[in-house]
C-alpha atoms as a PDB file:
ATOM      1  CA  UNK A   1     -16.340 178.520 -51.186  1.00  0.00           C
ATOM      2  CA  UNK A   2     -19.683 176.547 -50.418  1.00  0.00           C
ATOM      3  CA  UNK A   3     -18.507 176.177 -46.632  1.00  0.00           C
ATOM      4  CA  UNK A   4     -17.650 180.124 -45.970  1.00  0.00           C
ATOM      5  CA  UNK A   5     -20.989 180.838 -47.780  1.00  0.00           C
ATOM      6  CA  UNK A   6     -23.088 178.546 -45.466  1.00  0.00           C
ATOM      7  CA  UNK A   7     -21.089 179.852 -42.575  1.00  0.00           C
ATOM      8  CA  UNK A   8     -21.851 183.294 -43.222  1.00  0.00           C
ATOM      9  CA  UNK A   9     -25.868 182.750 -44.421  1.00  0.00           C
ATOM     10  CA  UNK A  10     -25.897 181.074 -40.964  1.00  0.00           C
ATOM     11  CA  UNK A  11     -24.473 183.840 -39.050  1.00  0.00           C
ATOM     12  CA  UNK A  12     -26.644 186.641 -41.054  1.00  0.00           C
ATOM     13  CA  UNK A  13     -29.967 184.700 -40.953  1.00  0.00           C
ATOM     14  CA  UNK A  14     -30.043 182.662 -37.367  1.00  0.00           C
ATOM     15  CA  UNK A  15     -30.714 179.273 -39.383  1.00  0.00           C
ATOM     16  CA  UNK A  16     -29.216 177.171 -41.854  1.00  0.00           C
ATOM     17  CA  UNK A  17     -29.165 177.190 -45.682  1.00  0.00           C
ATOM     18  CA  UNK A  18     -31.811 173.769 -45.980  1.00  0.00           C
ATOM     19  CA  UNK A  19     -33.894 175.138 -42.946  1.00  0.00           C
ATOM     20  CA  UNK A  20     -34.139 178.470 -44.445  1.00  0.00           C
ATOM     21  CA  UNK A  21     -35.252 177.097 -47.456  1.00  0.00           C
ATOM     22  CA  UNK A  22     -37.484 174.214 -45.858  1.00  0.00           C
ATOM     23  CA  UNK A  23     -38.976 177.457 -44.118  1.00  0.00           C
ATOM     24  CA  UNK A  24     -39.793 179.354 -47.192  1.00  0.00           C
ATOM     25  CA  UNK A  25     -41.096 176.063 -48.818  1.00  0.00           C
ATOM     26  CA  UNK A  26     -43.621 175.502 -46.338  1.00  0.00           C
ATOM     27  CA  UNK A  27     -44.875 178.887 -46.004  1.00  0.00           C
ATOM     28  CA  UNK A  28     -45.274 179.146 -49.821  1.00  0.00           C
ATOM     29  CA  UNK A  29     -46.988 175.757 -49.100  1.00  0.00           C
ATOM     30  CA  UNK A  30     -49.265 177.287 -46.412  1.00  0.00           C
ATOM     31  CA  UNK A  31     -50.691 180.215 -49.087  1.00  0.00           C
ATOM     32  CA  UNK A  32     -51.364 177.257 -51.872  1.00  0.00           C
ATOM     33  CA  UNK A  33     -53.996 176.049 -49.273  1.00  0.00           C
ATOM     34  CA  UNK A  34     -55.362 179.310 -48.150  1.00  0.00           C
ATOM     35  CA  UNK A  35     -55.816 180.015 -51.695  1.00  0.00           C
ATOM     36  CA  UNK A  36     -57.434 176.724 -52.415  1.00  0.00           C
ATOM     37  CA  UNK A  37     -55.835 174.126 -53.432  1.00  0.00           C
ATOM     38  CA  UNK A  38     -56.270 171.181 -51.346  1.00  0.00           C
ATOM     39  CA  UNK A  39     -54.128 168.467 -52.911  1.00  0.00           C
ATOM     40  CA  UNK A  40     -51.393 167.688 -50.765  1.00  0.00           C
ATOM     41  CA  UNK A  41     -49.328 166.245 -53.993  1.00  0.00           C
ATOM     42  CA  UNK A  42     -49.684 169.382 -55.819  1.00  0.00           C
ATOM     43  CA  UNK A  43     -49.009 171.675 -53.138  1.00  0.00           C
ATOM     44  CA  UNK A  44     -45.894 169.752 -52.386  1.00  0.00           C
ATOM     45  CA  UNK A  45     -44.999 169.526 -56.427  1.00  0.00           C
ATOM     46  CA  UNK A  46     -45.675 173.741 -55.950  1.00  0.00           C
ATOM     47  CA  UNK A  47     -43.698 174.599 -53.216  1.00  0.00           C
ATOM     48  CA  UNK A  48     -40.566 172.588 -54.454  1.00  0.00           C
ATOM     49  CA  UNK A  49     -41.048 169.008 -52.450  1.00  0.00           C
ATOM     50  CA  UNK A  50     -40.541 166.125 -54.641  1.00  0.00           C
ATOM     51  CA  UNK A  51     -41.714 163.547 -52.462  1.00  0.00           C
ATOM     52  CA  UNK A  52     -44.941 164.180 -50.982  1.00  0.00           C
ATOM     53  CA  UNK A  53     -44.056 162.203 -48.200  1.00  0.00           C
ATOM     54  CA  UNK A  54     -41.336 163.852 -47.276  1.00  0.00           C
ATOM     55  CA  UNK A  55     -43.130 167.026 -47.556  1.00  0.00           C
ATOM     56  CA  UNK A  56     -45.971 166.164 -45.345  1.00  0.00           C
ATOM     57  CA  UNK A  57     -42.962 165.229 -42.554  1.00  0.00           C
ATOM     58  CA  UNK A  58     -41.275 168.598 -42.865  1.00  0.00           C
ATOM     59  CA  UNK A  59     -45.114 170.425 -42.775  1.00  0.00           C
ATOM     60  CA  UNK A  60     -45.622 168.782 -39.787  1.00  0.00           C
ATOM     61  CA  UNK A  61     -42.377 169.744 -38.379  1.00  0.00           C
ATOM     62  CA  UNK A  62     -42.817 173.330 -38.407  1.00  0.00           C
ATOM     63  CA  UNK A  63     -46.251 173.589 -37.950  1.00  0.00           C
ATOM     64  CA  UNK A  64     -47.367 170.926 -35.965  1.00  0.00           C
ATOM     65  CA  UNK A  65     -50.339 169.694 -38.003  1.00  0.00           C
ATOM     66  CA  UNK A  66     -49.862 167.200 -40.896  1.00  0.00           C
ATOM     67  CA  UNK A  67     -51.281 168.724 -44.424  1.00  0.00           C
ATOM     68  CA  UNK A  68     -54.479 167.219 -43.933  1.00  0.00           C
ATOM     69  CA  UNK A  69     -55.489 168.846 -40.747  1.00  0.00           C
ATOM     70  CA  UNK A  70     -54.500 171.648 -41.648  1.00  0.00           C
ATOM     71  CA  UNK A  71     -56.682 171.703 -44.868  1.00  0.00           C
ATOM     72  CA  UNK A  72     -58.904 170.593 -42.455  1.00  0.00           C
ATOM     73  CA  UNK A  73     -58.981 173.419 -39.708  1.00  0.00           C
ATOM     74  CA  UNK A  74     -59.072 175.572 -42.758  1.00  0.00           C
ATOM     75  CA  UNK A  75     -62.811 174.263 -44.350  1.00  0.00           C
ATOM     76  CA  UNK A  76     -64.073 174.522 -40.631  1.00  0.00           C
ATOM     77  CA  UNK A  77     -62.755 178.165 -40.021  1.00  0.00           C
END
C-alpha cells in the first residue's frame, strides 16, 4: 500500500518521500557544478528536473542561492 509505505519512509527517514528525493536531486545537482558544468538546463535535465524553472525554485529552496549564484560563488572561490 502506497500510503503505509510513505508513512513508514517518513517515520524511518525524518522527511517525506518528494523531499527526500527533491534532497537527493539537488545535491546530485550541486556536484554537476562543482564538477563543471555550468548550464543550469542541463544540470536540471541531470539531476532529474524537467522544468528548469521549477528546478531553479526548489535549488533555491534548500540552499538559499538561485543556480546562478551559486555557479557564481563557485568561479570566484
Amino acid at each position: 500500500n502506497a500510503k503505509y509505505l510513505s508513512h513508514v519512509f517518513k517515520k524511518k527517514t525524518g522527511m517525506g518521500y518528494t523531499e527526500y528525493l527533491q534532497t537527493f536531486r539537488i545535491k546530485y545537482a550541486i556536484s554537476l557544478f562543482e564538477n563543471g558544468i555550468d548550464s543550469i538546463k542541463n544540470v536540471a535535465l541531470l539531476s532529474g528536473f524537467t522544468d528548469p524553472l521549477y528546478f531553479s525554485t526548489v535549488f533555491k529552496t534548500k540552499t538559499g542561492n538561485s543556480p546562478k549564484t551559486y555557479i557564481k560563488n563557485l568561479i570566484e572561490k
